[in-house]
N, C-alpha and C. Protein backbone atom coordinates (compact mmCIF):
# COMPACT_ATOMS: atom_id res chain seq x y z
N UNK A 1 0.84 -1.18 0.00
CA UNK A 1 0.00 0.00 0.00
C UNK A 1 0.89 1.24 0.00
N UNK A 2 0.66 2.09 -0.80
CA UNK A 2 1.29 3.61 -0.68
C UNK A 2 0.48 4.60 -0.29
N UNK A 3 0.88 4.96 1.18
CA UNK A 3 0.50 5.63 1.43
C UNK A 3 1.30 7.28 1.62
N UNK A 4 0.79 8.47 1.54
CA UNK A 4 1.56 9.75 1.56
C UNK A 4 1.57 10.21 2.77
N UNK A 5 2.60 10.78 3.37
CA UNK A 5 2.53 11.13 4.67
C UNK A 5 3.07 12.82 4.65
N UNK A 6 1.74 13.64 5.43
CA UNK A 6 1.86 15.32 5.60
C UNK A 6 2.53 15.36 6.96
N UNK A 7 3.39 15.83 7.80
CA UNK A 7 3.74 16.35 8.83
C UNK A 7 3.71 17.81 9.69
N UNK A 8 3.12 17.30 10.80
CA UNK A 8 2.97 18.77 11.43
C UNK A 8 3.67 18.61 12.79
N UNK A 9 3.98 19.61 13.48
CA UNK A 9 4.87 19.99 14.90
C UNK A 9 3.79 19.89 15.87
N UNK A 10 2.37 20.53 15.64
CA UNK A 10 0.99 21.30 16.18
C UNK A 10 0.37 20.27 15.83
N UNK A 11 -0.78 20.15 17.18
CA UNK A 11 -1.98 20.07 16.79
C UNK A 11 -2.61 20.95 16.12
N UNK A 12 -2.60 22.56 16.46
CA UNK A 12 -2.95 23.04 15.54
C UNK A 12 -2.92 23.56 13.90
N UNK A 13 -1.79 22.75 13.70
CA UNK A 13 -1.32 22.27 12.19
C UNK A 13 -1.92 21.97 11.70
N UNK A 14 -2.93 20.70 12.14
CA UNK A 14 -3.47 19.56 11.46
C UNK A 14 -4.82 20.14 10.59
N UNK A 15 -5.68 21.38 10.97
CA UNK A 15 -6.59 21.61 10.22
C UNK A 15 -5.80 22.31 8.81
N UNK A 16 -4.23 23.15 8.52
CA UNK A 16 -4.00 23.36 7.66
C UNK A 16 -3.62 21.97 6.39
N UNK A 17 -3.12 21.15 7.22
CA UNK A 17 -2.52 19.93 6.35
C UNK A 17 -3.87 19.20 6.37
N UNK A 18 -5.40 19.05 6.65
CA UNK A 18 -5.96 18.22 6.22
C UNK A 18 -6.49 18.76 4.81
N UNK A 19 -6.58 19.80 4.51
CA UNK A 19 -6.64 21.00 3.06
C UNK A 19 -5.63 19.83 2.43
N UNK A 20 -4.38 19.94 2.10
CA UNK A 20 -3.07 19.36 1.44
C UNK A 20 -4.14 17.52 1.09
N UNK A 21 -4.32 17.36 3.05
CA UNK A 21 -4.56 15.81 2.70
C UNK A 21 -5.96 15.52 1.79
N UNK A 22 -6.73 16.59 1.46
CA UNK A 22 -8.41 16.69 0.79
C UNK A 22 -7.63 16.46 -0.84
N UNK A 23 -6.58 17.22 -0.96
CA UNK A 23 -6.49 17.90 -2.19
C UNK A 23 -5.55 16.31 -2.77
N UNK A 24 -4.74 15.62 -2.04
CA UNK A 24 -3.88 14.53 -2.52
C UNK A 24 -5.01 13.39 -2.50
N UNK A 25 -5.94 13.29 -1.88
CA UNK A 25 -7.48 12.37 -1.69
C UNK A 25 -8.12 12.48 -3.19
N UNK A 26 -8.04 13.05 -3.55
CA UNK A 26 -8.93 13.34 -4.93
C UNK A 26 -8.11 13.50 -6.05
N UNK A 27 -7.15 14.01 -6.02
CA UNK A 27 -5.77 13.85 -7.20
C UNK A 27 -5.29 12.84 -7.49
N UNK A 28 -4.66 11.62 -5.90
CA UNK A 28 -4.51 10.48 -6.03
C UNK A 28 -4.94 9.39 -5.84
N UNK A 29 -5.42 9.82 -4.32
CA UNK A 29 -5.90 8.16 -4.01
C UNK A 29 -7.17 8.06 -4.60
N UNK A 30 -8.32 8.79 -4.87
CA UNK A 30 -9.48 8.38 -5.56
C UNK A 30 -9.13 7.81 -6.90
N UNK A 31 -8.66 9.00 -7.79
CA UNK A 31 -8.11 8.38 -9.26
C UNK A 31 -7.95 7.13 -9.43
N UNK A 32 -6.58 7.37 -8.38
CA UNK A 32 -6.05 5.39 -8.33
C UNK A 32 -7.12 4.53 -8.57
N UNK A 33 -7.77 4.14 -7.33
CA UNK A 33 -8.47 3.76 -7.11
C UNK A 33 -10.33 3.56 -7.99
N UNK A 34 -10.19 4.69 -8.61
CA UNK A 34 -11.27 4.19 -9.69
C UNK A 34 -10.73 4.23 -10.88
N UNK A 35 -9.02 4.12 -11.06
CA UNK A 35 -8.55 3.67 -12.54
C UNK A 35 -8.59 1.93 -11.88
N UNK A 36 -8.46 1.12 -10.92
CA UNK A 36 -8.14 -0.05 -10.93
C UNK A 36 -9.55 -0.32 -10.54
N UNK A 37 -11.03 0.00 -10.86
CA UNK A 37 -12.15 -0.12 -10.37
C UNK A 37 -12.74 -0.66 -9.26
N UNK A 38 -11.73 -0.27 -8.27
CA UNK A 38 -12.38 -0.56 -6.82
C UNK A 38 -13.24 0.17 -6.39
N UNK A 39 -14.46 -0.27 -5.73
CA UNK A 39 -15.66 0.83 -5.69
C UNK A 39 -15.23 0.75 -3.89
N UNK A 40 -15.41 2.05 -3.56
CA UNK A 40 -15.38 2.76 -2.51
C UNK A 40 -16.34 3.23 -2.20
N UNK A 41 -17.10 3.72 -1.06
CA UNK A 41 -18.42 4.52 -0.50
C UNK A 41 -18.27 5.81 -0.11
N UNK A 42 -17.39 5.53 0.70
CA UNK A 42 -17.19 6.62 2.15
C UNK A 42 -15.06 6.73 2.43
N UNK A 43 -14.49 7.95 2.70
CA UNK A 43 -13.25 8.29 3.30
C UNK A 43 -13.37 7.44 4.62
N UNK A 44 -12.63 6.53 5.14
CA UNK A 44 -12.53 6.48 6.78
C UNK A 44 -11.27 7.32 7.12
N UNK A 45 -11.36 7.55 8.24
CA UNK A 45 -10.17 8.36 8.76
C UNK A 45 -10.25 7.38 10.48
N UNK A 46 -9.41 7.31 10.28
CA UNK A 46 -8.51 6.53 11.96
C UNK A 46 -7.95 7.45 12.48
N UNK A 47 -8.43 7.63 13.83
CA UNK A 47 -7.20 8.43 14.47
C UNK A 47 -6.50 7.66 15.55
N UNK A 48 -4.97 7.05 15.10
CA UNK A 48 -3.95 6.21 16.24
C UNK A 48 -3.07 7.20 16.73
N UNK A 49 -3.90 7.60 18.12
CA UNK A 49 -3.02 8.92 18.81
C UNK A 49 -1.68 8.37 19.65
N UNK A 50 -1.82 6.74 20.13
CA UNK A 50 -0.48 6.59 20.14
C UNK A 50 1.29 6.78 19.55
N UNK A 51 0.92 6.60 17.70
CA UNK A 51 1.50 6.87 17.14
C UNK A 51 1.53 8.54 16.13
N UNK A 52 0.72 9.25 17.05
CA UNK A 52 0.18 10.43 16.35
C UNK A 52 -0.36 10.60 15.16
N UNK A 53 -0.47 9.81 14.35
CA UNK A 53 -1.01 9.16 13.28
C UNK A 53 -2.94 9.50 13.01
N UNK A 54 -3.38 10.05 11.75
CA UNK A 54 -4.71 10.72 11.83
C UNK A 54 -4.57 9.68 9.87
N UNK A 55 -4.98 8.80 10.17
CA UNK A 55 -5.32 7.80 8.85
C UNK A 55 -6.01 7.96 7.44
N UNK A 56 -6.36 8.44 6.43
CA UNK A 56 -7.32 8.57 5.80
C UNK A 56 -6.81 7.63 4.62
N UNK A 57 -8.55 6.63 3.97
CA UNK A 57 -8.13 5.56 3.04
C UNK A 57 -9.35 5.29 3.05
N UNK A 58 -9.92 4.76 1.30
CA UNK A 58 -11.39 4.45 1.05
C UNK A 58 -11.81 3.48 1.27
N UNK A 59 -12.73 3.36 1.66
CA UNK A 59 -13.20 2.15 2.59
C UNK A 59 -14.95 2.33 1.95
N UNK A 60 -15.44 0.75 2.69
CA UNK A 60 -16.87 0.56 1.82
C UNK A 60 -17.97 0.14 2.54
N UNK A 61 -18.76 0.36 2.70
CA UNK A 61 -20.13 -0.09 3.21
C UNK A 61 -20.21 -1.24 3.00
N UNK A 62 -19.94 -1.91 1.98
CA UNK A 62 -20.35 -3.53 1.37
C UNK A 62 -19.51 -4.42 2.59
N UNK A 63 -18.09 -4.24 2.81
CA UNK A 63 -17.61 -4.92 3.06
C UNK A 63 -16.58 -4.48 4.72
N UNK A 64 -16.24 -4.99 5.40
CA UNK A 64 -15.50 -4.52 6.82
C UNK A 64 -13.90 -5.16 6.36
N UNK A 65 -13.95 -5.23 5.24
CA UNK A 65 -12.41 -5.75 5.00
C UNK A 65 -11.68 -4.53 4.21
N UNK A 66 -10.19 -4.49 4.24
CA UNK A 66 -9.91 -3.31 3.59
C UNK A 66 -9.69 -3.33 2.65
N UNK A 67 -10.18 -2.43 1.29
CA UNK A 67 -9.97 -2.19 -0.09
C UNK A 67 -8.99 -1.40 -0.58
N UNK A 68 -8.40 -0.94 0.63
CA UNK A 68 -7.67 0.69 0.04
C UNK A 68 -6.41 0.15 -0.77
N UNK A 69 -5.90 0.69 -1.69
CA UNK A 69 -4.62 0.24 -2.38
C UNK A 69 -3.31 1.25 -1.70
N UNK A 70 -4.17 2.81 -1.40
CA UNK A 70 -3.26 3.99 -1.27
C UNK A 70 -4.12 4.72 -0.26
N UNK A 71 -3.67 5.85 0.05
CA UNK A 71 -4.11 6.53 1.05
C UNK A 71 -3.08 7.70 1.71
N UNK A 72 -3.62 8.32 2.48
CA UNK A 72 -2.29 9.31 2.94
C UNK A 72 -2.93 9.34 5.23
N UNK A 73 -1.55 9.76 5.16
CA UNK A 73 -1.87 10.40 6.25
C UNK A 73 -1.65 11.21 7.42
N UNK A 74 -1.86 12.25 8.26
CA UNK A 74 -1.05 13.65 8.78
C UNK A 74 -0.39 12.65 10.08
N UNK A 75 1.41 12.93 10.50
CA UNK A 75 1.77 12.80 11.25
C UNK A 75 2.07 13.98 12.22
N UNK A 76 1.42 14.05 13.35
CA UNK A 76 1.54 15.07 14.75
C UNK A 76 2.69 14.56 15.62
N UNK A 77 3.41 15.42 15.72
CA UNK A 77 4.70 15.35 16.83
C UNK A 77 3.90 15.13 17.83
N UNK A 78 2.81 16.40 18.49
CA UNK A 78 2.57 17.00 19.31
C UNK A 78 1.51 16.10 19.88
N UNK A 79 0.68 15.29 18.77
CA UNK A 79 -0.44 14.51 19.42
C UNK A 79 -0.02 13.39 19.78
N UNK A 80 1.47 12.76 19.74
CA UNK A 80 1.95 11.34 20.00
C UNK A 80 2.74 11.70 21.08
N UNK A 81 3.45 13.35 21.50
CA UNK A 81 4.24 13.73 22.44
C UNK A 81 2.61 13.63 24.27
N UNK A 82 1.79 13.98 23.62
CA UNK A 82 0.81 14.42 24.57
C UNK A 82 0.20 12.89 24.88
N UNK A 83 0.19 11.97 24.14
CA UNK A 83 -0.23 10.70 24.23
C UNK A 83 1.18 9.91 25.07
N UNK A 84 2.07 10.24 24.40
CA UNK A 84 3.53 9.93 25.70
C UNK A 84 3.76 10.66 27.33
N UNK A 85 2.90 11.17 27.04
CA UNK A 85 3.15 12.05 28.64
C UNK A 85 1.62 11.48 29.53
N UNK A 86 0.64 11.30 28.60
CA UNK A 86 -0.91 10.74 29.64
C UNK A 86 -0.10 9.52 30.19
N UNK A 87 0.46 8.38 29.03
CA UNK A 87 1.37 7.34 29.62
C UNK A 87 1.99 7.40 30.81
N UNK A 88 3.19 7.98 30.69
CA UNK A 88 4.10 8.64 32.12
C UNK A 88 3.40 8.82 33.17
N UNK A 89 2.28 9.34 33.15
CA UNK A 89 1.92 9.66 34.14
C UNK A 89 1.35 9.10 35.45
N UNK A 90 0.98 9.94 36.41
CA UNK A 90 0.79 8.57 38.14
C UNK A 90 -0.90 9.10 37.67
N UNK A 91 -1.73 9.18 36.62
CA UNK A 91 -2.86 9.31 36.45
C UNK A 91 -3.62 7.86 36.47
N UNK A 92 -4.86 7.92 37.33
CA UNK A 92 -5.42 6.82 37.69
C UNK A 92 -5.77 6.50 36.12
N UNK A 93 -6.18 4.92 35.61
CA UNK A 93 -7.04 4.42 34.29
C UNK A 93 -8.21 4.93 33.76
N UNK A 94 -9.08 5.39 34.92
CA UNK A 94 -10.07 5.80 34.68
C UNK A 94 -9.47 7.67 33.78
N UNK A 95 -9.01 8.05 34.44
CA UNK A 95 -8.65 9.47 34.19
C UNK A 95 -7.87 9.54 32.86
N UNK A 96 -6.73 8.75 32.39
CA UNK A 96 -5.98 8.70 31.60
C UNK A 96 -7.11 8.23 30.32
N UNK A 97 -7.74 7.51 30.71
CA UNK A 97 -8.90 7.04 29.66
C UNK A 97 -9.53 8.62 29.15
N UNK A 98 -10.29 9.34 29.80
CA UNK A 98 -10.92 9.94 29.33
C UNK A 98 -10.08 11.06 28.59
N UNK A 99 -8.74 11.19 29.37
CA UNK A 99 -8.16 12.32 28.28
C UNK A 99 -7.77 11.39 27.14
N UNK A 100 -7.74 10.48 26.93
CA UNK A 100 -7.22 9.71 25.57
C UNK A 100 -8.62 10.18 25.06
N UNK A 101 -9.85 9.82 25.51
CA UNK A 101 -11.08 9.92 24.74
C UNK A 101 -11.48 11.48 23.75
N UNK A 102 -10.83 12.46 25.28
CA UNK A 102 -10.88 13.35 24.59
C UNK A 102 -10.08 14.34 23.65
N UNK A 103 -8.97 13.87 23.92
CA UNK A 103 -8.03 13.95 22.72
C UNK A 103 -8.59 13.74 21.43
N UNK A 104 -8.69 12.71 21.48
CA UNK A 104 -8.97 11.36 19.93
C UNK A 104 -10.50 12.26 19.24
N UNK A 105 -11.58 12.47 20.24
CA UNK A 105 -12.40 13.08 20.03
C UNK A 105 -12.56 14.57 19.36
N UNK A 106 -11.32 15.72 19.97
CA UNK A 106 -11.24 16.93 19.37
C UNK A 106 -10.35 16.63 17.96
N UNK A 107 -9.85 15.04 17.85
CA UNK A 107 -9.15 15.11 16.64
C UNK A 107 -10.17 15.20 15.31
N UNK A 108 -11.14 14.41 15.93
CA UNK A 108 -12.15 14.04 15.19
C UNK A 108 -13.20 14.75 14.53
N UNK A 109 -13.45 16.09 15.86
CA UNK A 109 -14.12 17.45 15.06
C UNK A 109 -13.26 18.00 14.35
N UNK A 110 -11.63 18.33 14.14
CA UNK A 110 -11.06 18.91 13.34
C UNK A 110 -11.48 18.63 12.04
N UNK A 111 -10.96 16.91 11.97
CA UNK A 111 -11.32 16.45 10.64
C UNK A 111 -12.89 16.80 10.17
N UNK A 112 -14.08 16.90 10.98
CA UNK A 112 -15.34 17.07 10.92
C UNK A 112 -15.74 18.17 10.17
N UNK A 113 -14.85 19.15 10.86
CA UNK A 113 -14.97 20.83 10.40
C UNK A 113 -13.67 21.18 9.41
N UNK A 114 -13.06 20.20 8.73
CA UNK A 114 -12.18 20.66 7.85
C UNK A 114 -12.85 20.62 6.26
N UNK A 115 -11.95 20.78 5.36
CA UNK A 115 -12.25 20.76 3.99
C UNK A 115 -12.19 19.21 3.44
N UNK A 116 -11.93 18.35 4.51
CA UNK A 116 -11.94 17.19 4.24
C UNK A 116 -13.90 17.13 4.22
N UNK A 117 -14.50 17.74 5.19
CA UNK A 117 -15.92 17.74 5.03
C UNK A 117 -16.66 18.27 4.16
N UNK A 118 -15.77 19.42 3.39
CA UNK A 118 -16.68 19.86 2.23
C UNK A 118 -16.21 18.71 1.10
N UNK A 119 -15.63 17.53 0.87
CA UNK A 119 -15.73 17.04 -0.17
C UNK A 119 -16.91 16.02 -0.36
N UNK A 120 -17.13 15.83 -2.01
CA UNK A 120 -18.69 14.96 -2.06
C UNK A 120 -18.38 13.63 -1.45
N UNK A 121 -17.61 13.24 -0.98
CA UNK A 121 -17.31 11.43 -0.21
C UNK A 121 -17.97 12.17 1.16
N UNK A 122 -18.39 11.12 1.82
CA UNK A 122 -18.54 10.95 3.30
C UNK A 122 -17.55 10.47 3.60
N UNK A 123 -17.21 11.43 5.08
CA UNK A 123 -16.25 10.75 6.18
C UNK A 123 -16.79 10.21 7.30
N UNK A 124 -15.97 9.42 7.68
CA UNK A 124 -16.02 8.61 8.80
C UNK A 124 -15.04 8.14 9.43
N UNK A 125 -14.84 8.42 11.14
CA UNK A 125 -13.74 8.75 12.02
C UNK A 125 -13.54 7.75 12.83
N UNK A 126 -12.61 6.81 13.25
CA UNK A 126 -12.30 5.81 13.71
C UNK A 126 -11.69 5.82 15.02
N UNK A 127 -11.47 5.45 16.22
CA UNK A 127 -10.44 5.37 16.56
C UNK A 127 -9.78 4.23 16.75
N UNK A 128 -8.36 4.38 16.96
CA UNK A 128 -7.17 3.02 16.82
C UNK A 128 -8.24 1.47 17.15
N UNK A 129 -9.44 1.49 17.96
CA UNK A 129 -9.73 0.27 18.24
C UNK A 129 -10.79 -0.14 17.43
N UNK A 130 -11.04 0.70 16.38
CA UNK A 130 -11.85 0.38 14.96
C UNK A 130 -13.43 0.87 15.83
N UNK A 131 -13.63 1.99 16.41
CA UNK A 131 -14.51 2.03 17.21
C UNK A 131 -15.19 3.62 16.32
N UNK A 132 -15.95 3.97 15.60
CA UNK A 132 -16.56 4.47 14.89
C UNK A 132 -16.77 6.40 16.36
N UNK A 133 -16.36 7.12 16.03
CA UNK A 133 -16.38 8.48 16.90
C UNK A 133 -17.72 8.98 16.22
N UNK A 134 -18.38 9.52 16.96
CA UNK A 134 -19.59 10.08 16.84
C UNK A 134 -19.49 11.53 17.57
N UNK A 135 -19.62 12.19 16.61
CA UNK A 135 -19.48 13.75 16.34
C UNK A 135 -20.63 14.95 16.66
């Protein structure tokens, strides 16, 4: 699979580079992907805040297996540095949970409210445990 990878320092980076990641979504990975006639539905986007990692790759209603050939996706210093420090920390499970939740969650309105949302695909936001974010 080839995937393209945008890099940012910021979280608040990530709404400029998901513009870059809308614009390489439709230049490449769609093209690709309907020159080798794989039918696609919907963008998923994963967000693996362990690895700071914010996923995007076409994925399908028909099927829960993956189709994608290509895909891209934004790497955050800042969201894998902040996910290394909840770790470290003497924070009880319960507590460390919910800032993971809500991390993963404000990643998820970014992508929601980006230009990744004005394109005609539907998105849909994942997190690392294939657990569908509701916005």
């Amino acid at each position: 699979m080839k995937f393209k990878e945008f890099s940012v320092d910021r979280i608040s980076g990530i709404t400029e580079s998901l513009g870059k990641v809308a614009e390489d979504f439709i230049n490449r990975v769609a093209s690709e992907h309907n020159q080798l006639s794989i039918s696609w539905d919907y963008i998923r986007s994963e967000i693996w805040e362990d690895s700071g990692r914010i996923i995007f790759y076409p994925a399908s209603f028909e099927s829960n297996d993956r189709i994608d050939m290509t895909g891209n996706f934004i790497y955050c210093t800042e969201l894998e540095d902040k996910v290394t420090a909840i770790d470290s920390s003497e924070l009880s499970d319960e507590i460390a949970d919910m800032k993971y939740q809500k991390l993963v969650q404000d990643i998820a309105s970014l992508v929601d409210r980006s230009a990744m949302s004005e394109m005609k695909y539907e998105i849909r936001c994942f997190n690392q445990d294939g657990e569908q974010i509701q916005i």
